[in-house]
Every structure is written in structure tokens, then in C-alpha cells.
N, C-alpha and C. Protein backbone atom coordinates (compact mmCIF):
# COMPACT_ATOMS: atom_id res chain seq x y z
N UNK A 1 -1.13 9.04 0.96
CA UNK A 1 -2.40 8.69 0.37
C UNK A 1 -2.90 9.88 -0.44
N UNK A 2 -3.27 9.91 -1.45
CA UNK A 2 -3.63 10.83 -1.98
C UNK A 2 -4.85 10.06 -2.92
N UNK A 3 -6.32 10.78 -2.74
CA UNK A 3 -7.53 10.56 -3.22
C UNK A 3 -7.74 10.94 -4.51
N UNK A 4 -8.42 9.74 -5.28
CA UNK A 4 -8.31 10.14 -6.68
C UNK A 4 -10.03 11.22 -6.99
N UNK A 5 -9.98 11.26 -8.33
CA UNK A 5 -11.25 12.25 -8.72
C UNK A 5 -11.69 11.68 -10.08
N UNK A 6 -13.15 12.29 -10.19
CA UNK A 6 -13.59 11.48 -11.82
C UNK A 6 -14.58 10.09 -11.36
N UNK A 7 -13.69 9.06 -11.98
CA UNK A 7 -14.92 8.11 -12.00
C UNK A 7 -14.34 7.62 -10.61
N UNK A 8 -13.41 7.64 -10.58
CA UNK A 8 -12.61 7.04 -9.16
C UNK A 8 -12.59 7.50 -8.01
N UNK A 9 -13.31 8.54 -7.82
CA UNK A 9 -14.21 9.28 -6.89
C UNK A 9 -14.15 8.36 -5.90
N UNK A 10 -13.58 8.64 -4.51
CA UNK A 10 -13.99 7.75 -3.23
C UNK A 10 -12.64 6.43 -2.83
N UNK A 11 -12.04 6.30 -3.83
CA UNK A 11 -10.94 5.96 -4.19
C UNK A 11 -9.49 6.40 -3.59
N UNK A 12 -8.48 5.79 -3.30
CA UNK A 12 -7.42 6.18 -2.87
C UNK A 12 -6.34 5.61 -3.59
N UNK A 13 -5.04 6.81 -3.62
CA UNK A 13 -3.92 5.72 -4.11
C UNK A 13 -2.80 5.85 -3.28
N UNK A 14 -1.64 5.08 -2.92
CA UNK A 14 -0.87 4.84 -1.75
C UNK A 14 0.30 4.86 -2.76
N UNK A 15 1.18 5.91 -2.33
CA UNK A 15 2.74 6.38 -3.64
C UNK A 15 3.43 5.76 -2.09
N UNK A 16 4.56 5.73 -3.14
CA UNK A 16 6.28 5.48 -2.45
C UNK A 16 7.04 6.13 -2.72
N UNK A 17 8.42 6.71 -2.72
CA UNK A 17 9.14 7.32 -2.99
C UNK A 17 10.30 6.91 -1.83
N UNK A 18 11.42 7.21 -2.88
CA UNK A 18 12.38 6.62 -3.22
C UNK A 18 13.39 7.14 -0.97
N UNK A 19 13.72 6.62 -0.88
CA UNK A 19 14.53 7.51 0.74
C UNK A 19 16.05 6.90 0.76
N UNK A 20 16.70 7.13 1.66
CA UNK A 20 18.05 7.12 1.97
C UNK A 20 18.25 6.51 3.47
N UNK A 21 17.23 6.56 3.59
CA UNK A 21 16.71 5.35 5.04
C UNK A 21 17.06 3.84 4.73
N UNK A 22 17.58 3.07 5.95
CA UNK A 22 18.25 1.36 5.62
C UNK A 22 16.45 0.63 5.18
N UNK A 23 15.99 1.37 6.00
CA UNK A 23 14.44 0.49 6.50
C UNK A 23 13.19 1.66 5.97
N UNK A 24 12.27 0.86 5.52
CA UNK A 24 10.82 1.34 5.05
C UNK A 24 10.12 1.28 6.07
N UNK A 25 8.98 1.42 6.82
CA UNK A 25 7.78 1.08 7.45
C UNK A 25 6.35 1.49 6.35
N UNK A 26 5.67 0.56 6.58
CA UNK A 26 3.87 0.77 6.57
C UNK A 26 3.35 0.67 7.72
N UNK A 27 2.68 1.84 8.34
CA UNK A 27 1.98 2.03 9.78
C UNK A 27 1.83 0.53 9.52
N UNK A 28 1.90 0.29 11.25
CA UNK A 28 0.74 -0.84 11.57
C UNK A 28 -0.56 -0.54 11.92
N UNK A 29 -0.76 0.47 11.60
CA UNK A 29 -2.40 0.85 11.56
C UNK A 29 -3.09 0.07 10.24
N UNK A 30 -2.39 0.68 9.14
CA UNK A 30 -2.48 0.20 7.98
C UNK A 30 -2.65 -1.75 7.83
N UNK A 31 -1.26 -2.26 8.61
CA UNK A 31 -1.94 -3.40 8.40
C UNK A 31 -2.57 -4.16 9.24
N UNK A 32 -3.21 -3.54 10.01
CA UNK A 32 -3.98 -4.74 10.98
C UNK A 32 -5.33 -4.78 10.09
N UNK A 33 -5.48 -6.31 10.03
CA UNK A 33 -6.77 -7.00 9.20
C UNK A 33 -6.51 -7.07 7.48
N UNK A 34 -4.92 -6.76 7.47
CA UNK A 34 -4.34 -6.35 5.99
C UNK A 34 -3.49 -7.47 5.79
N UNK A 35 -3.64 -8.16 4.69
CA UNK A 35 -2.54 -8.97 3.81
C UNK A 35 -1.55 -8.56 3.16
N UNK A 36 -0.30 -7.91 3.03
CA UNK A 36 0.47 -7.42 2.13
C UNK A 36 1.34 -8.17 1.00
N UNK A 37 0.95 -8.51 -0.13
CA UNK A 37 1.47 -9.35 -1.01
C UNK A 37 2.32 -8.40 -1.83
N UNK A 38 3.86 -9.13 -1.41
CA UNK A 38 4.72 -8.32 -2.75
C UNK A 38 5.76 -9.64 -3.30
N UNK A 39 5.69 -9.26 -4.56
CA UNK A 39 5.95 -9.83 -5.96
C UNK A 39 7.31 -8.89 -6.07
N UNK A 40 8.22 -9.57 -6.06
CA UNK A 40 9.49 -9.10 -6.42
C UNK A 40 9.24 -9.28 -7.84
N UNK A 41 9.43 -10.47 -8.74
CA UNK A 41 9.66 -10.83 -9.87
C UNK A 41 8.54 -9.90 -10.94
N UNK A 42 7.46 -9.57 -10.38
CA UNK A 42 6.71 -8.43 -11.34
C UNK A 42 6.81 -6.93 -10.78
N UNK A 43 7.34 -6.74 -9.79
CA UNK A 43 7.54 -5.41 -9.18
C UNK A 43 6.10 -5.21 -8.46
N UNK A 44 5.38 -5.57 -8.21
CA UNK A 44 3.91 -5.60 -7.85
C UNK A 44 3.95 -5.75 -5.96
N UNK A 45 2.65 -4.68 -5.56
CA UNK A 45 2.42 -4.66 -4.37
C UNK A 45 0.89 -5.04 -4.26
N UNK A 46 0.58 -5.83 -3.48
CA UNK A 46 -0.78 -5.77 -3.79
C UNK A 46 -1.34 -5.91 -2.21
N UNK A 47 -2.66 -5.87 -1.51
CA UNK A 47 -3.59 -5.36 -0.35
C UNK A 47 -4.87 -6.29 -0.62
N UNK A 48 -4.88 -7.20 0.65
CA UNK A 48 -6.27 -7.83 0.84
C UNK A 48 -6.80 -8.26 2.16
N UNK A 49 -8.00 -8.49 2.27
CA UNK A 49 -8.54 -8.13 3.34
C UNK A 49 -7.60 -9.58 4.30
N UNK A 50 -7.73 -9.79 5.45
CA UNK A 50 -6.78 -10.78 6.13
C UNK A 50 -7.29 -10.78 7.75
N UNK A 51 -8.11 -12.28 8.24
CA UNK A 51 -8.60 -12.43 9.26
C UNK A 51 -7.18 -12.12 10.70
N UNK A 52 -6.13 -12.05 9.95
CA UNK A 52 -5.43 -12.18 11.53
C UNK A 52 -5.57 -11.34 12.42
């Protein structure tokens, strides 16, 4: 996570980078109450709020 600055002040942005690992994780801290939508066909990750 690394916090942005400027107008985006308060703001966060979430990088990836590239590993040699079979398997990824995102804490499950991260997603509890989290939707994780990914879009293969646009390369797109996207985050929304999620009652489960």
C-alpha cells in the first residue's frame, strides 16, 4: 500500500509485482466486507464494498 499526496491526499494505492511463487494471496483481512472484481479481458482489478 503505498499513500498517495497532492489532491489525493488520504488516498491509497495497492501495487503488484510480478513473483516466482505458483500462488498470489490478498490478506483476508483485506477482504472481509470486500468484493474483488477481476476482468481478465481488460486487465482490470477492481474493490467494492460487499455485505458477506
Amino acid at each position: 500500500m503505498v499513500e498517495l499526496d497532492g489532491k489525493h491526499q488520504g488516498m491509497f494505492c495497492l501495487a503488484f509485482r510480478s513473483s516466482e511463487d505458483t500462488i498470489s494471496t490478498i490478506g483476508s483481512i483485506l477482504q472481509q466486507g470486500t468484493r474483488v472484481s477481476i476482468d481478465l479481458v481488460e486487465n482490470k482489478v477492481g474493490f467494492s464494498p460487499s455485505e458477506c
